[in-house]
C-alpha atoms as a PDB file:
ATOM      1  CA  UNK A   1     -25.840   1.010  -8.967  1.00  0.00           C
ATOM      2  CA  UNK A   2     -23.695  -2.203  -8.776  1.00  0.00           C
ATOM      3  CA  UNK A   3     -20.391  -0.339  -9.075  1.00  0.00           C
ATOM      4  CA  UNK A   4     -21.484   2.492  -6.538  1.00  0.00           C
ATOM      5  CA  UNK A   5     -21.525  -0.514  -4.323  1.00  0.00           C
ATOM      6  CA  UNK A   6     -18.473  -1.969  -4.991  1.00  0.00           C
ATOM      7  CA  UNK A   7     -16.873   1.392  -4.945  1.00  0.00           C
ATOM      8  CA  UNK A   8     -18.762   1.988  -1.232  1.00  0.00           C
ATOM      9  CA  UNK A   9     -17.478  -1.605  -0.417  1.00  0.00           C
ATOM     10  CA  UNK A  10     -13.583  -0.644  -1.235  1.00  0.00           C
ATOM     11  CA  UNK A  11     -11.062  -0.679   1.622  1.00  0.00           C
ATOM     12  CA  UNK A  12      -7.774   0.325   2.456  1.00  0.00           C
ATOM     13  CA  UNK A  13      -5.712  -3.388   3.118  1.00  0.00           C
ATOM     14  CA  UNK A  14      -2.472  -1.894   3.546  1.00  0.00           C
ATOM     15  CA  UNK A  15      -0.943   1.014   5.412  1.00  0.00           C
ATOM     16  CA  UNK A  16       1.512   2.726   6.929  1.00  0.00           C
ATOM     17  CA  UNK A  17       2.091   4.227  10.320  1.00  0.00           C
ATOM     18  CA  UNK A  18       3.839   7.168  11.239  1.00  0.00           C
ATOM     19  CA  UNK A  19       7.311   5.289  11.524  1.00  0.00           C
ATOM     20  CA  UNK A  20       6.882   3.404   8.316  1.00  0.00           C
ATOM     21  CA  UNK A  21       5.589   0.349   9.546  1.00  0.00           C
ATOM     22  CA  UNK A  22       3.039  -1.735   7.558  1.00  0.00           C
ATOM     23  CA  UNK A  23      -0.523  -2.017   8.539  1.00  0.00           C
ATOM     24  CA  UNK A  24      -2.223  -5.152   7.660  1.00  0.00           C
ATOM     25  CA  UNK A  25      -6.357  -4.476   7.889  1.00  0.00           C
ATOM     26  CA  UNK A  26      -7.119  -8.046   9.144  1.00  0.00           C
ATOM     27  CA  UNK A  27     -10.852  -7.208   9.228  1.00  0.00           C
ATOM     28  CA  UNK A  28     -10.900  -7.686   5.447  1.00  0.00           C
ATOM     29  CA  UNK A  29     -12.774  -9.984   3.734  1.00  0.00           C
ATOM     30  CA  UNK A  30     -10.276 -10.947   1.414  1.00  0.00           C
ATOM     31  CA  UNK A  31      -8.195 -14.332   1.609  1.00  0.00           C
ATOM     32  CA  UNK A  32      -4.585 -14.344   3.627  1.00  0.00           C
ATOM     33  CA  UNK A  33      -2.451 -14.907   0.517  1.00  0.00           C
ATOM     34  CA  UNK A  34      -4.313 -11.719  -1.119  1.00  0.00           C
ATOM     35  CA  UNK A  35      -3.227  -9.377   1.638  1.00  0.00           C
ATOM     36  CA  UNK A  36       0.300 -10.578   2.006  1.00  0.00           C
ATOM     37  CA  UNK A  37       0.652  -9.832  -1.780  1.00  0.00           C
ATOM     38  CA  UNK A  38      -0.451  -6.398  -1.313  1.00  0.00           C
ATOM     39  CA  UNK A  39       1.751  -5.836   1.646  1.00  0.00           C
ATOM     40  CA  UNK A  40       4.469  -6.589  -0.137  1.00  0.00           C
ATOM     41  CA  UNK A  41       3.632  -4.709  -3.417  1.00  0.00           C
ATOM     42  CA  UNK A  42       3.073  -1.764  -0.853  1.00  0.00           C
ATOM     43  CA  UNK A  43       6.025  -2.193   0.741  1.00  0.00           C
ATOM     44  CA  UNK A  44       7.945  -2.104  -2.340  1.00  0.00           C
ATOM     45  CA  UNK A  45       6.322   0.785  -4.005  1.00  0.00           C
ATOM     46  CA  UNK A  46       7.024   2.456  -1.109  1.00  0.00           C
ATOM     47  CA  UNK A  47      10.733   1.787  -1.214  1.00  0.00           C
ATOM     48  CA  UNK A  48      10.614   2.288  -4.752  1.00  0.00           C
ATOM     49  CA  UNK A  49       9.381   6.207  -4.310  1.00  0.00           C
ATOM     50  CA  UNK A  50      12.118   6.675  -1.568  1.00  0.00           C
ATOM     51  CA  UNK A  51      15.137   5.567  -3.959  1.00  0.00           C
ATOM     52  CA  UNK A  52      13.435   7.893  -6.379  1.00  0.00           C
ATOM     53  CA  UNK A  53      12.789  11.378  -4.247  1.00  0.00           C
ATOM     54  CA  UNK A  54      16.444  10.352  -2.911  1.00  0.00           C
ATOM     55  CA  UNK A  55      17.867  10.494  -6.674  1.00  0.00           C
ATOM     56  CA  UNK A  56      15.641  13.693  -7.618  1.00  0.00           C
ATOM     57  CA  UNK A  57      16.678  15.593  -4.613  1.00  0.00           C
ATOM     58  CA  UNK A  58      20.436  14.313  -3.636  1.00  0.00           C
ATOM     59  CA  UNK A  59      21.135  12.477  -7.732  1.00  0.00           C
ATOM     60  CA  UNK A  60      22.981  13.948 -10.135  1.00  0.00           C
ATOM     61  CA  UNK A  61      23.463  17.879 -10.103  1.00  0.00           C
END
């Protein structure tokens, strides 16, 4: 029962908008430095999956 309310509990920190911008939930109750590090991870897994559809689609032929 613990986990189902941890799992219940779980929310999305990080997100994007339409244009690609990153959307910081605020309302969180985790600490400041926590959230910045997920931005960023977020931010560069997203730039990271960009490069790599780029390569599949317009790579090497």
């Amino acid at each position: 029962m613990e986990a189902a309310i941890k799992y219940e509990s779980h929310e999305e920190v990080v997100s994007f908008d339409q244009k690609g911008n990153v959307i910081v939930n605020k309302d969180s109750p985790m600490s400041k430095k926590l959230m910045a590090r997920r931005a960023i991870e977020a931010h560069l897994e997203r730039k990271r999956l960009e490069k790599d559809l780029e390569d599949y689609y317009f790579g090497e032929v």
